[in-house]
N, C-alpha and C. Protein backbone atom coordinates (compact mmCIF):
# COMPACT_ATOMS: atom_id res chain seq x y z
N UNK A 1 3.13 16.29 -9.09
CA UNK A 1 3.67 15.10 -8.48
C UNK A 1 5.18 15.02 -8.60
N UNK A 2 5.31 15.24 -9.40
CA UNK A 2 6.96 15.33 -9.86
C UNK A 2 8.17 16.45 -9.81
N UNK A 3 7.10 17.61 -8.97
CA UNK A 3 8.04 18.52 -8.31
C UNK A 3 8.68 18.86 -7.63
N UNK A 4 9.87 19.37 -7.14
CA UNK A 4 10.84 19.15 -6.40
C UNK A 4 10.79 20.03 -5.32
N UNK A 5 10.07 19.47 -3.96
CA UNK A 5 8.57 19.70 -3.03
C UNK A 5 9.70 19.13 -1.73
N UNK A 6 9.71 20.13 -0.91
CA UNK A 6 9.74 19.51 0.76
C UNK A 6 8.80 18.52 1.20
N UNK A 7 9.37 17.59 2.00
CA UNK A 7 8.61 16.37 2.49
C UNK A 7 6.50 17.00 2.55
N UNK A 8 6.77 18.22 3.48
CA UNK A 8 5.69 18.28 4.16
C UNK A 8 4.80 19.48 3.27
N UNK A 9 5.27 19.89 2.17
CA UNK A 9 4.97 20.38 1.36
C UNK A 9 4.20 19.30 0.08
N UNK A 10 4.97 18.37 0.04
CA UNK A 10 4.60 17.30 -1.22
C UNK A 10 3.32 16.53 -0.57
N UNK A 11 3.14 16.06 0.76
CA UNK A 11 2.49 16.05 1.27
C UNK A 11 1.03 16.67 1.07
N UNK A 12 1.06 17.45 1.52
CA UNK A 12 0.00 18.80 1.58
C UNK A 12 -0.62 18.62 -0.21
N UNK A 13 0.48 18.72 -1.00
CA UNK A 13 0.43 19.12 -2.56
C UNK A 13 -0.62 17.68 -2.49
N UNK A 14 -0.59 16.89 -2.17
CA UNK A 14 -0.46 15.42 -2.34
C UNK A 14 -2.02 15.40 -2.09
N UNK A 15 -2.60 15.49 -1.09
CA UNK A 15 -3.78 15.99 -0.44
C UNK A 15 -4.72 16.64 -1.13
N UNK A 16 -4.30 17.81 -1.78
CA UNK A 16 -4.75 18.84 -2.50
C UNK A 16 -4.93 18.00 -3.59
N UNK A 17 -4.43 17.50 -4.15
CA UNK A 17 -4.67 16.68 -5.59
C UNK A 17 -5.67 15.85 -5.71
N UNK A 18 -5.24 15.10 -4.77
CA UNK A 18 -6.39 13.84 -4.48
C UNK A 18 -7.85 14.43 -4.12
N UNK A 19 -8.13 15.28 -3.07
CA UNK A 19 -9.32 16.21 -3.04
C UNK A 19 -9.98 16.41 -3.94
N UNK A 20 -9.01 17.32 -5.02
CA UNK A 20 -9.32 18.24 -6.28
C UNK A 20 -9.90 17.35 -7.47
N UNK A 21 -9.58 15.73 -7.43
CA UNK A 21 -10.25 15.58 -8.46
C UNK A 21 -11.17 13.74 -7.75
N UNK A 22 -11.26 13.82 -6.76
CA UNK A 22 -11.76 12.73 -6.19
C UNK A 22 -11.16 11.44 -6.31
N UNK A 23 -10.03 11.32 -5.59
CA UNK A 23 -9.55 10.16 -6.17
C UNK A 23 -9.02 9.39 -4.39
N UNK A 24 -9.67 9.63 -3.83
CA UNK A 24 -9.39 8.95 -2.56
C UNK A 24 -9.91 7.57 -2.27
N UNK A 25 -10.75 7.23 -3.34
CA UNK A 25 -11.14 5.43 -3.13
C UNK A 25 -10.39 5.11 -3.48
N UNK A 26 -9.56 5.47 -4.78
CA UNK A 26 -8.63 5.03 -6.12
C UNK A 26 -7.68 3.94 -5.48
N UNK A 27 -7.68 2.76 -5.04
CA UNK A 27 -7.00 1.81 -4.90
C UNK A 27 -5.34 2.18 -5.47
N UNK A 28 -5.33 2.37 -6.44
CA UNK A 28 -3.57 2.49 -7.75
C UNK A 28 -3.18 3.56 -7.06
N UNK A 29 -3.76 4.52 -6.71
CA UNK A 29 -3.47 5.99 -5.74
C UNK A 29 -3.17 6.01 -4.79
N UNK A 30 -3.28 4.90 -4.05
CA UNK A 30 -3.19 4.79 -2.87
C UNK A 30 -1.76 4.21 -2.66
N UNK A 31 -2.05 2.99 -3.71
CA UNK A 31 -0.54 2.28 -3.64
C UNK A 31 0.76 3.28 -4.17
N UNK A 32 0.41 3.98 -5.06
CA UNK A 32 1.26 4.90 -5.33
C UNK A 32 1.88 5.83 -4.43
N UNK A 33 0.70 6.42 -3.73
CA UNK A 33 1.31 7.14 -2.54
C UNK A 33 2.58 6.19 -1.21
N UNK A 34 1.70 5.03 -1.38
CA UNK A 34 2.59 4.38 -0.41
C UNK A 34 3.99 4.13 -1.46
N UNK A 35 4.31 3.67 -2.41
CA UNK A 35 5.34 3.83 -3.15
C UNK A 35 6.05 5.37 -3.24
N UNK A 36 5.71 6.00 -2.71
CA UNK A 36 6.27 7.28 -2.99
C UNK A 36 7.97 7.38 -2.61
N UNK A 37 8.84 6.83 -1.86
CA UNK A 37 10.07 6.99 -1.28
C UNK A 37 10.72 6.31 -2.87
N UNK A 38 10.02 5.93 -3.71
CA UNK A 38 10.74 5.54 -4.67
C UNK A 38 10.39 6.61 -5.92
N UNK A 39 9.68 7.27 -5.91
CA UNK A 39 9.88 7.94 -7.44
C UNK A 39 9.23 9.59 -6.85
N UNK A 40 9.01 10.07 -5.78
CA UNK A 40 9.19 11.62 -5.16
C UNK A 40 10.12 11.91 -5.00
N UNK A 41 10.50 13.25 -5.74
CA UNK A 41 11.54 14.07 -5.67
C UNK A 41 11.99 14.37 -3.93
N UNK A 42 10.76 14.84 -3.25
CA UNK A 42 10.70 14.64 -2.41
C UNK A 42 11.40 13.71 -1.26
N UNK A 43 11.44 12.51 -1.56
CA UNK A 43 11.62 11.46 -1.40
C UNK A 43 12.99 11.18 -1.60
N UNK A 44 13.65 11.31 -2.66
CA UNK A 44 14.46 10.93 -3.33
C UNK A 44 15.45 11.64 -3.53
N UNK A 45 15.61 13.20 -2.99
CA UNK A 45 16.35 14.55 -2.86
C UNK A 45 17.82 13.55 -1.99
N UNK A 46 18.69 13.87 -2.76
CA UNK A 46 20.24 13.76 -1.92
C UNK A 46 20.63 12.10 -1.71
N UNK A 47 19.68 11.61 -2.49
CA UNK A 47 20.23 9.86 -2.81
C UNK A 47 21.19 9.51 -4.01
N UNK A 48 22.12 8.65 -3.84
CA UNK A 48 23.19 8.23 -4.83
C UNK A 48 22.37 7.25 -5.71
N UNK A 49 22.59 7.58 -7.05
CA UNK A 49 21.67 6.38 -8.27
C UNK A 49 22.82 6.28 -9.53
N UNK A 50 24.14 6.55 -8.59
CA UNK A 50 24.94 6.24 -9.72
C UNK A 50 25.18 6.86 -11.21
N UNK A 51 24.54 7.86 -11.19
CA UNK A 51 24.38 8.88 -12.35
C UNK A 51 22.91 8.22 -13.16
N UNK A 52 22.17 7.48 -12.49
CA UNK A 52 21.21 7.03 -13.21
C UNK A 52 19.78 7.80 -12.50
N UNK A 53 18.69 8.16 -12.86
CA UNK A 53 17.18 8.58 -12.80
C UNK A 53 16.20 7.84 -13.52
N UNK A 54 15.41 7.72 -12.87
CA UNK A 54 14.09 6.98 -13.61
C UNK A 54 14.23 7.51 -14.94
N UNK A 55 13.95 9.01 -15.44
CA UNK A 55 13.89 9.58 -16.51
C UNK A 55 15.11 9.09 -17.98
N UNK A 56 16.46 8.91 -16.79
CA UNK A 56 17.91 8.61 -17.97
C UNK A 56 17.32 7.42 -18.50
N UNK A 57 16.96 7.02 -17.45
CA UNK A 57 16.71 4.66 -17.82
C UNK A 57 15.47 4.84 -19.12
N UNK A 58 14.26 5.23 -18.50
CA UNK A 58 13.65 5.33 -19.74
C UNK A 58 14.45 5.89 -21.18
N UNK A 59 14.72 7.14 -20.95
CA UNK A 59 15.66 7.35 -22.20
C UNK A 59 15.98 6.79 -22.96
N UNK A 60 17.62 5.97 -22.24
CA UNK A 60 18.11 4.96 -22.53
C UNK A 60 17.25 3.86 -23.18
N UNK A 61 16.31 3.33 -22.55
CA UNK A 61 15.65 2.19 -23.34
C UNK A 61 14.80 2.43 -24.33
N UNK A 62 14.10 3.74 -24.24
CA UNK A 62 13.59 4.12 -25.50
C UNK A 62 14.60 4.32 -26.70
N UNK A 63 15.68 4.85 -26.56
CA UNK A 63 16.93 4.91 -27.34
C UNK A 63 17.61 3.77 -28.05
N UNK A 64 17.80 2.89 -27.05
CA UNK A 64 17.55 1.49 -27.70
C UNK A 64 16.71 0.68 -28.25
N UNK A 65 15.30 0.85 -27.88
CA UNK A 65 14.15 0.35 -28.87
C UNK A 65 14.31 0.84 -30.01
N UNK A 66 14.10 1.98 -30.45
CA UNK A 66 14.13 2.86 -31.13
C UNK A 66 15.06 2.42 -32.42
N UNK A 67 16.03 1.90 -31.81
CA UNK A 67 17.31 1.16 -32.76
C UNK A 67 16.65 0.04 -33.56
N UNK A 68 15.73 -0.77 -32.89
CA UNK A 68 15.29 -1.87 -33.39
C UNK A 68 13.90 -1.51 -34.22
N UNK A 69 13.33 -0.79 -33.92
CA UNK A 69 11.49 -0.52 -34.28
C UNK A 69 11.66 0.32 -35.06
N UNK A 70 10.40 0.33 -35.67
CA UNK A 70 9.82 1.26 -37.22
C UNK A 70 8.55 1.32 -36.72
N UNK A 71 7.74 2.56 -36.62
CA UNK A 71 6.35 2.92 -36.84
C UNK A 71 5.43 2.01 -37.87
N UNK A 72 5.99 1.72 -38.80
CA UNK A 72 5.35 1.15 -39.75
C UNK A 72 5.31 -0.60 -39.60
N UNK A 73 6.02 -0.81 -38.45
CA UNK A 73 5.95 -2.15 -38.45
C UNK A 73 3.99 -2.86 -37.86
N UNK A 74 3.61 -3.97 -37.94
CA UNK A 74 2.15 -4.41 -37.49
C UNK A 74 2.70 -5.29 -36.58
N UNK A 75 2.01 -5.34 -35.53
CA UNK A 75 1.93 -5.64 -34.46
C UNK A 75 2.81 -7.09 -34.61
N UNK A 76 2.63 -8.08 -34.97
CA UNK A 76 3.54 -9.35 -35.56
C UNK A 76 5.01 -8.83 -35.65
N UNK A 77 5.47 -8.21 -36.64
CA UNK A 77 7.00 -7.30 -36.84
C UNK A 77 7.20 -6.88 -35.56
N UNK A 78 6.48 -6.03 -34.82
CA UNK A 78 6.90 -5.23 -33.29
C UNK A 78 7.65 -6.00 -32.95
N UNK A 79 6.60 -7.31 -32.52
CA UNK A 79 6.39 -8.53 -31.04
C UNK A 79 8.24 -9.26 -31.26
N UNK A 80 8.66 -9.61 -32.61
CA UNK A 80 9.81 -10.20 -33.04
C UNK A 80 10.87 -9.49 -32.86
N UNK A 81 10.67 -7.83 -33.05
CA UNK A 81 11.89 -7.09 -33.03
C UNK A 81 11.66 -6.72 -32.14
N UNK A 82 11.39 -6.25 -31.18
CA UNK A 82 11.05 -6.33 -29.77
C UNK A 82 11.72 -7.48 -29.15
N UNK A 83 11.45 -8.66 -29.30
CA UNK A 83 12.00 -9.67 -28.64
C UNK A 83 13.99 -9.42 -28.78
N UNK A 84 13.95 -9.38 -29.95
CA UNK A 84 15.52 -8.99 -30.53
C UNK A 84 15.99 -8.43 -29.75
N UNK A 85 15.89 -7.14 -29.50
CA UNK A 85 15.86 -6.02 -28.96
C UNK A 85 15.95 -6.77 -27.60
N UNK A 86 15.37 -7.14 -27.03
CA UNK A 86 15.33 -7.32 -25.43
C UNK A 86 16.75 -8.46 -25.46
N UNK A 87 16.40 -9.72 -25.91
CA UNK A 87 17.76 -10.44 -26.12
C UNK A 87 19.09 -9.50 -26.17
N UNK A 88 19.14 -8.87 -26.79
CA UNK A 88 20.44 -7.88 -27.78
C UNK A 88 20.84 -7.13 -26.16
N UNK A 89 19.81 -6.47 -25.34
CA UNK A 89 20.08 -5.94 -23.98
C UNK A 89 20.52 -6.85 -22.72
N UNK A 90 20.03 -8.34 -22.97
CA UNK A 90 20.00 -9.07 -21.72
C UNK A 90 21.35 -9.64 -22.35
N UNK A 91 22.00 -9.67 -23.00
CA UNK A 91 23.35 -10.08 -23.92
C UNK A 91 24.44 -8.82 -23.15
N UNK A 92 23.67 -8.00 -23.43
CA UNK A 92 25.10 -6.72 -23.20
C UNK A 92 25.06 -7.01 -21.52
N UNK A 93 24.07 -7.09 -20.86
CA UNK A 93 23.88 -6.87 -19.21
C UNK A 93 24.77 -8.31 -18.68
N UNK A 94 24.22 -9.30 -19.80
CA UNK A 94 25.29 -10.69 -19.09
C UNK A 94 26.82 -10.11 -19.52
N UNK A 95 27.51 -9.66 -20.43
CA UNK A 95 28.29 -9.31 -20.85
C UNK A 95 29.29 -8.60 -19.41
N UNK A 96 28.33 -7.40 -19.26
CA UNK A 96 29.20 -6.64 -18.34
C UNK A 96 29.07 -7.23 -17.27
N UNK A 97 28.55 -8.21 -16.59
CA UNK A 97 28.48 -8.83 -15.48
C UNK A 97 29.64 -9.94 -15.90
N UNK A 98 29.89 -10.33 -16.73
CA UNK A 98 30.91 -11.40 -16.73
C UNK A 98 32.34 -10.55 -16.78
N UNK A 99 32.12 -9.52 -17.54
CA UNK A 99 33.98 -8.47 -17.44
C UNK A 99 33.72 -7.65 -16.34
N UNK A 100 32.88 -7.85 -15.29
CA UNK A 100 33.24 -7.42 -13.87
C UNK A 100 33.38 -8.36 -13.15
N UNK A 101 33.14 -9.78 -13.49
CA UNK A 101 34.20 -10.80 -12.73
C UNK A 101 35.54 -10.87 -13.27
N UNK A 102 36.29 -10.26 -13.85
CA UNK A 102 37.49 -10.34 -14.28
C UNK A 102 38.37 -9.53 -13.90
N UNK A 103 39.40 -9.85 -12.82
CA UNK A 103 40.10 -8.80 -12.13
C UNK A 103 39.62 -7.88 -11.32
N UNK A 104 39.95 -7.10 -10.76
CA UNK A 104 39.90 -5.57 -9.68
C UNK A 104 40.34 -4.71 -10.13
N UNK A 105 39.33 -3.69 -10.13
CA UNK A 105 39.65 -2.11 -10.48
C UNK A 105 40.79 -1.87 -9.29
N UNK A 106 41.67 -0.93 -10.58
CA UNK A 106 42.85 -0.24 -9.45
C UNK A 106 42.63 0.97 -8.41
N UNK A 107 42.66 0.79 -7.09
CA UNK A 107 42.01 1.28 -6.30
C UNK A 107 43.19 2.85 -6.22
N UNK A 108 42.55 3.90 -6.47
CA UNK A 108 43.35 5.41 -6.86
C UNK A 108 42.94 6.20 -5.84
N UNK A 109 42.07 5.95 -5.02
CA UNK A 109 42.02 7.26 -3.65
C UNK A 109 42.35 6.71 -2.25
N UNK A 110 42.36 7.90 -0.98
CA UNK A 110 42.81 7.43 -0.09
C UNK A 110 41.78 6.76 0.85
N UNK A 111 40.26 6.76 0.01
CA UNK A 111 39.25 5.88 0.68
C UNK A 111 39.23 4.39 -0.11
N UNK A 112 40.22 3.84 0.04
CA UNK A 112 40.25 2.70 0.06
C UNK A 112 39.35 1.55 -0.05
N UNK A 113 38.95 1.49 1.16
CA UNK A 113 37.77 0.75 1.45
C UNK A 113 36.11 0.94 1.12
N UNK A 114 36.50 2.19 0.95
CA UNK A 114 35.01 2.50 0.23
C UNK A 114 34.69 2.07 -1.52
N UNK A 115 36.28 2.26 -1.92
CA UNK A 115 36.50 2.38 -3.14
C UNK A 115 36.50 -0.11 -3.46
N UNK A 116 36.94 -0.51 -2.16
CA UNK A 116 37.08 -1.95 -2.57
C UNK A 116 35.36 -2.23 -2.64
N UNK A 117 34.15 -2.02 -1.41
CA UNK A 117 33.13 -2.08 -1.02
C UNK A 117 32.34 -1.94 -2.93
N UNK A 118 32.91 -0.34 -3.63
CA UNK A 118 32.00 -0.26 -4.82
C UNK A 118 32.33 -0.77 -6.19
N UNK A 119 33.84 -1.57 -6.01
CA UNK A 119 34.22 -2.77 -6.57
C UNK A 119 33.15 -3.38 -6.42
N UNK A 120 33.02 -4.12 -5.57
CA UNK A 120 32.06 -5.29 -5.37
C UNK A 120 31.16 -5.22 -5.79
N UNK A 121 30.14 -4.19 -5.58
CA UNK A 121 28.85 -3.94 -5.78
C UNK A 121 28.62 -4.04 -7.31
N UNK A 122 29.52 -2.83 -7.89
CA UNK A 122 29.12 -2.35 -9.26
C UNK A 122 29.54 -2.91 -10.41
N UNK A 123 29.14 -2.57 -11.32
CA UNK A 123 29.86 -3.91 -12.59
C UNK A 123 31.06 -2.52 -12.75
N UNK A 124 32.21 -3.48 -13.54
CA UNK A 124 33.47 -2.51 -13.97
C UNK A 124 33.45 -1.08 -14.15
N UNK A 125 32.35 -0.90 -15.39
CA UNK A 125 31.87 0.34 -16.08
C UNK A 125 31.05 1.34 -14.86
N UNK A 126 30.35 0.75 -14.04
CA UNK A 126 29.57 1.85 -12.95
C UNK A 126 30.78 2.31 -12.17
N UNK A 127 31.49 1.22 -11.61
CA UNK A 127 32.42 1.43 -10.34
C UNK A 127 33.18 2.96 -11.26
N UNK A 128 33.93 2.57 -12.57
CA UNK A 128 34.61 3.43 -13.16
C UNK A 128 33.88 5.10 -13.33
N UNK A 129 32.69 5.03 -13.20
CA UNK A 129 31.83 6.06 -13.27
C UNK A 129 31.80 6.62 -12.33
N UNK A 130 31.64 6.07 -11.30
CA UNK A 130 31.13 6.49 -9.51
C UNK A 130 32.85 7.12 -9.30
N UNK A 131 33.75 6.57 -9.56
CA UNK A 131 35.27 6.57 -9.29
C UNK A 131 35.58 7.83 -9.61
N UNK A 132 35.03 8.80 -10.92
CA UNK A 132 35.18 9.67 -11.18
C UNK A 132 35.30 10.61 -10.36
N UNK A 133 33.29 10.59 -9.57
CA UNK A 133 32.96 11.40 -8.78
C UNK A 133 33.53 11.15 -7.39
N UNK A 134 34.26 10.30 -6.76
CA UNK A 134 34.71 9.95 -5.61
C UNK A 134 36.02 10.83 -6.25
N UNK A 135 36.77 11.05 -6.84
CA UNK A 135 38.25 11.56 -7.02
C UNK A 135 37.93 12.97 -7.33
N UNK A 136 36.60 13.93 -7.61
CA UNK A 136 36.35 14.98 -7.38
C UNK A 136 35.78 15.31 -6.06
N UNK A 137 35.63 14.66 -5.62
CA UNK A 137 34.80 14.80 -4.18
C UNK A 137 35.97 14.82 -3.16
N UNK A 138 37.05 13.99 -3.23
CA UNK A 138 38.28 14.02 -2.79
C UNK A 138 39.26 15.14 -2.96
N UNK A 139 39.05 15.83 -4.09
CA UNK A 139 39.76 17.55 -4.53
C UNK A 139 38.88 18.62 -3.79
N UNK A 140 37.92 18.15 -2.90
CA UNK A 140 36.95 19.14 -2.60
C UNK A 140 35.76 19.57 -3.47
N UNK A 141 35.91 19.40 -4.59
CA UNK A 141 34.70 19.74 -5.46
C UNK A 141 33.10 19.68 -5.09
């Protein structure tokens, strides 16, 4: 499912799967397939995500749980530091949404307007990320 498959190839693969182990009533299978433009490689070949993938994000948040949790905690301990944990993230996310209302990134290439457009969009820290790859993309790279 997760291989990096031509449209009409993933397809086919797609077919073959479902066949192979009977899963064509499977309601969740179905919806999945129709979800597919969101998590097929297939699908998803040559789209901008900002340096982000399903796979980084999980990472990332496992990385950050991880900060907060212990194996040894019982289900009670989890549920609290868990909560922490989620607060502690929805804190940093209001955070950077409030220091990307503060001022305008200094606009450094000769796409201009593309560069004001991902101002807007992105909080400070993404735009500054994406900015990178727009000023190598601009050297030809």
């Amino acid at each position: 499912m997760s291989g990096d498959y031509e449209i009409p190839v993933f397809k086919r693969k797609w077919v073959q799967l479902i066949e192979e182990f009977g899963l064509e009533d499977k309601s969740w299978v179905n919806n999945m397939y129709e979800e597919k433009h969101m998590w097929a490689n297939a699908y998803i070949r040559c789209k901008f995500f900002a340096g982000f993938r399903t796979t980084s994000r999980c990472k990332g948040l496992h990385s950050a749980v991880a900060r907060y949790v212990e194996s040894q905690y019982d289900l009670t301990n989890f549920v609290e530091i868990f909560q922490r944990c989620v607060a502690h993230l929805r804190f940093k996310e209001f955070n950077a949404d409030y220091e990307s209302t503060r001022g305008v990134p200094v606009m450094q290439t000769c796409i201009e307007l593309l560069e004001r457009f991902a101002a807007k969009v992105y909080t400070h820290k993404i735009f500054l990320f994406t900015h990178f790859f727009l000023e190598l993309d601009q050297c030809g790279w």
